[in-house]
C-alpha atoms as a PDB file:
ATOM      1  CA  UNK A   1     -72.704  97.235-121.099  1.00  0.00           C
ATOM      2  CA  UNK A   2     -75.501  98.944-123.105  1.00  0.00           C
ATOM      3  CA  UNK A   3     -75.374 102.579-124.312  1.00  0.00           C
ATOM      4  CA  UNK A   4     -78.104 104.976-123.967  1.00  0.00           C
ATOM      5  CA  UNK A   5     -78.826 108.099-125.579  1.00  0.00           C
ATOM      6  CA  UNK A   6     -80.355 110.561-122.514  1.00  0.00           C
ATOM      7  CA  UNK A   7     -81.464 114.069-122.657  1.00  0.00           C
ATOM      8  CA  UNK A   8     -79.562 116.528-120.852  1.00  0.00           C
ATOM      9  CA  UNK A   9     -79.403 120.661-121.558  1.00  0.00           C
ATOM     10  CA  UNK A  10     -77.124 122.169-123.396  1.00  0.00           C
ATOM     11  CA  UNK A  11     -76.669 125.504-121.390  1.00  0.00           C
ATOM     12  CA  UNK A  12     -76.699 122.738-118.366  1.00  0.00           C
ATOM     13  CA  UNK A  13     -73.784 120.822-119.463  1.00  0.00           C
ATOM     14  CA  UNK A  14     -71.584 124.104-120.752  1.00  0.00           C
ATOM     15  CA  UNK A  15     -71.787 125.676-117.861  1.00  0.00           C
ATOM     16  CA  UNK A  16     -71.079 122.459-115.240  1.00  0.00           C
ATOM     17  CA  UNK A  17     -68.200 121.502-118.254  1.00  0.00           C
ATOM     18  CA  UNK A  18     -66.752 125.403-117.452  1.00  0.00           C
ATOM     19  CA  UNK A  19     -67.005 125.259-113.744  1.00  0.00           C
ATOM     20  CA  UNK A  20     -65.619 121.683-113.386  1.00  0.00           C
ATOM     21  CA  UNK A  21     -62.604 122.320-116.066  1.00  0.00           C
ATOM     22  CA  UNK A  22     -61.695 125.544-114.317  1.00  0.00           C
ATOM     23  CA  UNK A  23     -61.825 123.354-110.586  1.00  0.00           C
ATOM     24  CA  UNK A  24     -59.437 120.490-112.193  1.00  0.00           C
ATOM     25  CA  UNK A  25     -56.900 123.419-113.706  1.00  0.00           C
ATOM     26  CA  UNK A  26     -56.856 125.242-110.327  1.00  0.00           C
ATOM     27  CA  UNK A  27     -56.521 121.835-108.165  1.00  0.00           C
ATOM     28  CA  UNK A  28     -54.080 120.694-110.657  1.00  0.00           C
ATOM     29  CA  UNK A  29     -52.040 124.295-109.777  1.00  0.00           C
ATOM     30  CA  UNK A  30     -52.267 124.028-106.108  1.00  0.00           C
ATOM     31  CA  UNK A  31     -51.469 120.262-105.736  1.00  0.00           C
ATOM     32  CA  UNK A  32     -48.354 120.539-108.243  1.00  0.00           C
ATOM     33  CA  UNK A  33     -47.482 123.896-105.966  1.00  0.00           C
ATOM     34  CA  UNK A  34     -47.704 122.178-102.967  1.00  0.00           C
ATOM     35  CA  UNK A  35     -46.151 118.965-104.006  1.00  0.00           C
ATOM     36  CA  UNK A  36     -42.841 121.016-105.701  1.00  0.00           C
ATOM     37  CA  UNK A  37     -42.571 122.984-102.460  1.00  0.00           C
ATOM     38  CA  UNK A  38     -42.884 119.620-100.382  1.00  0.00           C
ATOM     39  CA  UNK A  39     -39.744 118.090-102.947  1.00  0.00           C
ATOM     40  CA  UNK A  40     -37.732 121.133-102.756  1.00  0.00           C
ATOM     41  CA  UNK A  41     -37.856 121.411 -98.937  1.00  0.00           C
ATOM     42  CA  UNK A  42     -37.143 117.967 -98.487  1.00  0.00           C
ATOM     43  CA  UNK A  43     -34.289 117.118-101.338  1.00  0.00           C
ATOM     44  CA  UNK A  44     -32.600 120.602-101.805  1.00  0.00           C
ATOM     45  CA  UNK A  45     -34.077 121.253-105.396  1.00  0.00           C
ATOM     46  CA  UNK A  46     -33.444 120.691-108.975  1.00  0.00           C
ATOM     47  CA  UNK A  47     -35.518 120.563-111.996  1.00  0.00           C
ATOM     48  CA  UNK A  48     -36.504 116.819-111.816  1.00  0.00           C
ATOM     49  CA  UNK A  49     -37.636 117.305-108.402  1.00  0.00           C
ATOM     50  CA  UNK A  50     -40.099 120.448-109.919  1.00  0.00           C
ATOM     51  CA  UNK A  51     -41.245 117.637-112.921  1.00  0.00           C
ATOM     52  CA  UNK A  52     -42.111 115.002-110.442  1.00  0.00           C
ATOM     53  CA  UNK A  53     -44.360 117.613-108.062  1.00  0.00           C
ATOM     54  CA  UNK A  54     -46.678 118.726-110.770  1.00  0.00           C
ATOM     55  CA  UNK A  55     -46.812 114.418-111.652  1.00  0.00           C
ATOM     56  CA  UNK A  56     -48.157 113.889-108.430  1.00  0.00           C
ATOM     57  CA  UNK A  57     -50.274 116.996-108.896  1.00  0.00           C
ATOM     58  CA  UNK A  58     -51.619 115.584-111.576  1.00  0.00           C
ATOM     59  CA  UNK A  59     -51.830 111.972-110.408  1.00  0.00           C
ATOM     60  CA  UNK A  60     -53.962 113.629-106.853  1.00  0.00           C
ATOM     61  CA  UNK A  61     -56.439 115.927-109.344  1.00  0.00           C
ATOM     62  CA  UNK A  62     -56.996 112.699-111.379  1.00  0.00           C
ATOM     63  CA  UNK A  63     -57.680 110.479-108.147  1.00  0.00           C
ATOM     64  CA  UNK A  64     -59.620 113.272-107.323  1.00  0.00           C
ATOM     65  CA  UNK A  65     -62.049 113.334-110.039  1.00  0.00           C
ATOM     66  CA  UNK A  66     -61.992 109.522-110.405  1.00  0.00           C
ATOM     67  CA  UNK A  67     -63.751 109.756-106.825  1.00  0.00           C
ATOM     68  CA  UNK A  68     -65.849 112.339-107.795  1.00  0.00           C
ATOM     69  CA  UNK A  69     -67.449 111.391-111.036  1.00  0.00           C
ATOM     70  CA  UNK A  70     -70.275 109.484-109.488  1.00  0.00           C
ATOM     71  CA  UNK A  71     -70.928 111.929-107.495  1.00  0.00           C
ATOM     72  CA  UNK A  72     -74.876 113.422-108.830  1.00  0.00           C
ATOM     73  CA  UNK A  73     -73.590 116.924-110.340  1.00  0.00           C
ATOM     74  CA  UNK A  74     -71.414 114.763-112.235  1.00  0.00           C
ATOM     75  CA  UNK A  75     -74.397 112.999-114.249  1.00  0.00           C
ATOM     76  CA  UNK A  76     -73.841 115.006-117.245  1.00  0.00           C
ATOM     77  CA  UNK A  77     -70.475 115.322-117.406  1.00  0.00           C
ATOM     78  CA  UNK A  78     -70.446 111.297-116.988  1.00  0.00           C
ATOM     79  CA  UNK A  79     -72.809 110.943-120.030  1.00  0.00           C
ATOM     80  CA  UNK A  80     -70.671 113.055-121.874  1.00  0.00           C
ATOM     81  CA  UNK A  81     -67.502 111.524-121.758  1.00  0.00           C
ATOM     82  CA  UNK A  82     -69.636 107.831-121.925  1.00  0.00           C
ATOM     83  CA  UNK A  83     -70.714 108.857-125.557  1.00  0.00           C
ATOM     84  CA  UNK A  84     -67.323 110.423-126.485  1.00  0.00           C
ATOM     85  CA  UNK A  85     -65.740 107.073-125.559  1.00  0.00           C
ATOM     86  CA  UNK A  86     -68.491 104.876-127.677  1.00  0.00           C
ATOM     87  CA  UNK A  87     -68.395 107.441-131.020  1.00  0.00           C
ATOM     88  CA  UNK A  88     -64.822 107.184-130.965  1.00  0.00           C
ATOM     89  CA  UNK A  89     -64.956 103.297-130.268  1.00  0.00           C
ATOM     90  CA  UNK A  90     -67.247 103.073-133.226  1.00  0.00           C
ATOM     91  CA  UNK A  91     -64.897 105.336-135.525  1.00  0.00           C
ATOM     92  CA  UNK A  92     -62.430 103.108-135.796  1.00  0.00           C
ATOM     93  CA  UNK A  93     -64.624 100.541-136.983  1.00  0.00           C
ATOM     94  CA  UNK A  94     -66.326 102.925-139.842  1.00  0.00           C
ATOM     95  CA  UNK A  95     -65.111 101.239-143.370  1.00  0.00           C
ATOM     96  CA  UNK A  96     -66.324  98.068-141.213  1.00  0.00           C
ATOM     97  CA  UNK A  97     -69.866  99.810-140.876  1.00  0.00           C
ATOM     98  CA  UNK A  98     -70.436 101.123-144.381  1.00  0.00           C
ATOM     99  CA  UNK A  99     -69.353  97.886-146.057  1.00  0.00           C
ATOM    100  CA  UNK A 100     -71.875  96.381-143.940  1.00  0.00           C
ATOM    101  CA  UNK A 101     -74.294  98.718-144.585  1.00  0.00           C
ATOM    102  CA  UNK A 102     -73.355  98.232-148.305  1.00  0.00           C
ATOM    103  CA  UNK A 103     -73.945  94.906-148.016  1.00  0.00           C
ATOM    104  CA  UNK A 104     -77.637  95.141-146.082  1.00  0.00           C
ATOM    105  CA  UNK A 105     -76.731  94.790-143.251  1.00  0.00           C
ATOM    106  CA  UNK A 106     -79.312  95.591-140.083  1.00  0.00           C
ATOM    107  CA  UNK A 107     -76.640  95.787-137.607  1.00  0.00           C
ATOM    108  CA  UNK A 108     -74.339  98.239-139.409  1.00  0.00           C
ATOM    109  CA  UNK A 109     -76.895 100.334-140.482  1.00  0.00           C
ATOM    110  CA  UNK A 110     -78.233 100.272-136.414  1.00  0.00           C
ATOM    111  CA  UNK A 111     -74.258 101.689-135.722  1.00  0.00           C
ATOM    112  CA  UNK A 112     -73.735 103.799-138.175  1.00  0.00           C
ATOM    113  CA  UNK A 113     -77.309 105.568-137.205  1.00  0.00           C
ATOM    114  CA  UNK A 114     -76.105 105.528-133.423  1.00  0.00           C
ATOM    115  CA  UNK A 115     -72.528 106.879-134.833  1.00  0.00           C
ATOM    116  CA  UNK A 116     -74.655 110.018-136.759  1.00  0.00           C
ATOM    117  CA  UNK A 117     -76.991 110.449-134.110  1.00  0.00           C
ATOM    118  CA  UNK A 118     -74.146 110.610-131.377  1.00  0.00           C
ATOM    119  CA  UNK A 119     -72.160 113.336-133.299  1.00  0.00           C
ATOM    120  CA  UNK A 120     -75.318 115.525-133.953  1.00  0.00           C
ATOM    121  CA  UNK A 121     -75.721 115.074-129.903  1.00  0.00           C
ATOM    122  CA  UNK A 122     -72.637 115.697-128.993  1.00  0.00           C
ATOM    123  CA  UNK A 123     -72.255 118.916-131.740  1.00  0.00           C
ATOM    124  CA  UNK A 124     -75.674 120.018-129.974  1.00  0.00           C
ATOM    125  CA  UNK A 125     -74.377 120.064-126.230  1.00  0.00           C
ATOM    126  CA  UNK A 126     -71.178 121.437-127.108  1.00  0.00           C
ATOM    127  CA  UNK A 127     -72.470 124.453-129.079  1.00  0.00           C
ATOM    128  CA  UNK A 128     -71.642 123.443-132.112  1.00  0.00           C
ATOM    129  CA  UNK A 129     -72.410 122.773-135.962  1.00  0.00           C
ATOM    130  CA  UNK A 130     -72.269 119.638-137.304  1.00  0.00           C
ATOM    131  CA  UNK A 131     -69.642 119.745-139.890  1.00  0.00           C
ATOM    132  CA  UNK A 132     -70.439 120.622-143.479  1.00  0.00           C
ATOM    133  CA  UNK A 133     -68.506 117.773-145.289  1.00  0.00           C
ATOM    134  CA  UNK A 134     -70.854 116.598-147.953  1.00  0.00           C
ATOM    135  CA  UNK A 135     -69.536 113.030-147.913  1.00  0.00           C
ATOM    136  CA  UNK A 136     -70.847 112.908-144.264  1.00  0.00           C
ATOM    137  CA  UNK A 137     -74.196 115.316-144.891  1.00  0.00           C
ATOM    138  CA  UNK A 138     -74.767 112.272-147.983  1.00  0.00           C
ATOM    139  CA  UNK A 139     -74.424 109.439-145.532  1.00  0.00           C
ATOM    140  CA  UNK A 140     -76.817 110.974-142.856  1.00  0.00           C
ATOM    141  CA  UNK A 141     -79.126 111.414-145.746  1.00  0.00           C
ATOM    142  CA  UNK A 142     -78.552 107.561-146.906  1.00  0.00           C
ATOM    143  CA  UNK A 143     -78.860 106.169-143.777  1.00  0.00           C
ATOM    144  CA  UNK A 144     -82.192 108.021-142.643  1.00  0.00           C
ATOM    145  CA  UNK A 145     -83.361 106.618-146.753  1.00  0.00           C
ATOM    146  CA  UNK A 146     -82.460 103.312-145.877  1.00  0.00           C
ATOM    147  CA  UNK A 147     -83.915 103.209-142.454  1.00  0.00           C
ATOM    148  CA  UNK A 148     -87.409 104.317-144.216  1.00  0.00           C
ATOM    149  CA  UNK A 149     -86.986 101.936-146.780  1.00  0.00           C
ATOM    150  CA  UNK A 150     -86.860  99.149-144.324  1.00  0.00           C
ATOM    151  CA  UNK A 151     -89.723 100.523-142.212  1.00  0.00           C
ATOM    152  CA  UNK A 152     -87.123 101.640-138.892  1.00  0.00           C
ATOM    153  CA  UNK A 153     -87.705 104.804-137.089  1.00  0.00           C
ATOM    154  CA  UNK A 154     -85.194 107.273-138.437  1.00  0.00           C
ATOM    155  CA  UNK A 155     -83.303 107.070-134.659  1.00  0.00           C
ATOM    156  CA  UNK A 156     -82.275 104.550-132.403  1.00  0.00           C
ATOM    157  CA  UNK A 157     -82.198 104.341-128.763  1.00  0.00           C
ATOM    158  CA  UNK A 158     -78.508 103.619-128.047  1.00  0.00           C
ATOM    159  CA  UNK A 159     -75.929 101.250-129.004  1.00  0.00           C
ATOM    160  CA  UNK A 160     -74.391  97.588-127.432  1.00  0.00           C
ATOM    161  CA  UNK A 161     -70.721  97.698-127.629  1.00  0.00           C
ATOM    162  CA  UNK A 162     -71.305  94.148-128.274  1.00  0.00           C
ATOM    163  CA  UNK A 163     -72.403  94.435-132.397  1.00  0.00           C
ATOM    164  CA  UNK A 164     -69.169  95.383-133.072  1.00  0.00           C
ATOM    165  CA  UNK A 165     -67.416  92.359-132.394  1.00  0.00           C
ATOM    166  CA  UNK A 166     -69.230  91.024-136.135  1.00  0.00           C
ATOM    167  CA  UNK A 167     -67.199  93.817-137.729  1.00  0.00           C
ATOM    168  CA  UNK A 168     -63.403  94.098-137.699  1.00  0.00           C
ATOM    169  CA  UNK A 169     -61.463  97.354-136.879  1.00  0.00           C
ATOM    170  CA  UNK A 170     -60.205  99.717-139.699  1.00  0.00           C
END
């Protein structure tokens, strides 16, 4: 399934990523409470029976969410943890990627300009810098020169999970 990069507002996402984070910490308290007071009631006690309880807390909030993400407030959220999964798909495929690159090649250089432009995304709806490592600040720079150089806009649109299979891992 394709990747695409979407739009979505910072202040938008920060706020929904606060407000649902707080709502998963605070079900995750009152199903593990409920679920240790159910145990102990029922079998007497101990400190196993306390571990299991906040398990099955954690196993209903996680049901719970996995019922909820489709939900429409969820779209950024969703999106979020979408490109999180794909950038740190296409990490562990980055020596891969710059060989390629190294070596001309259109695909790598399409992945490794999804990989930069995901991170500056993801850096942007979180708040935060990109970081200042000049080994990464030069490749951004390379990759943008090379693009030119070959007459490609200096972004892309999104990324197929599917060019990686050309590249192996690590």
């Amino acid at each position: 399934m394709s990747f695409r990069f979407e739009q979505h507002d910072p202040e938008t996402y920060r706020r929904k990523a606060k407000m649902i984070s707080l709502a998963m910490a605070g079900q995750l308290i009152v199903f593990g409470l409920v679920f240790v007071q159910l145990l102990q009631a029922a079998f007497d006690g101990g400190f196993l029976l306390n571990v299991v309880g906040v398990l099955l807390g954690l196993v209903a909030t996680s049901l719970t969410f996995a019922v909820l993400r489709e939900r429409p407030w969820m779209t950024e959220m969703r999106y979020v943890w979408q490109l999180k999964h794909h950038l740190s798909r296409v990490s562990g495929y980055l020596p891969a990627l710059r060989r390629g690159v190294e070596e001309g090649n259109g695909t790598a250089l399409s992945i490794l300009t999804f990989y930069h432009q995901g991170m500056a995304q993801l850096a942007e709806l979180n708040g935060r810098t990109l970081d200042d490592d000049a080994e990464l600040i030069a490749e951004r720079q390379k990759i943008r020169l090379l693009r030119q150089e070959r007459g490609l806009p200096e972004t892309v649109d999104g990324f197929d999970p599917q060019d990686l299979a050309a590249f192996k891992r690590g």
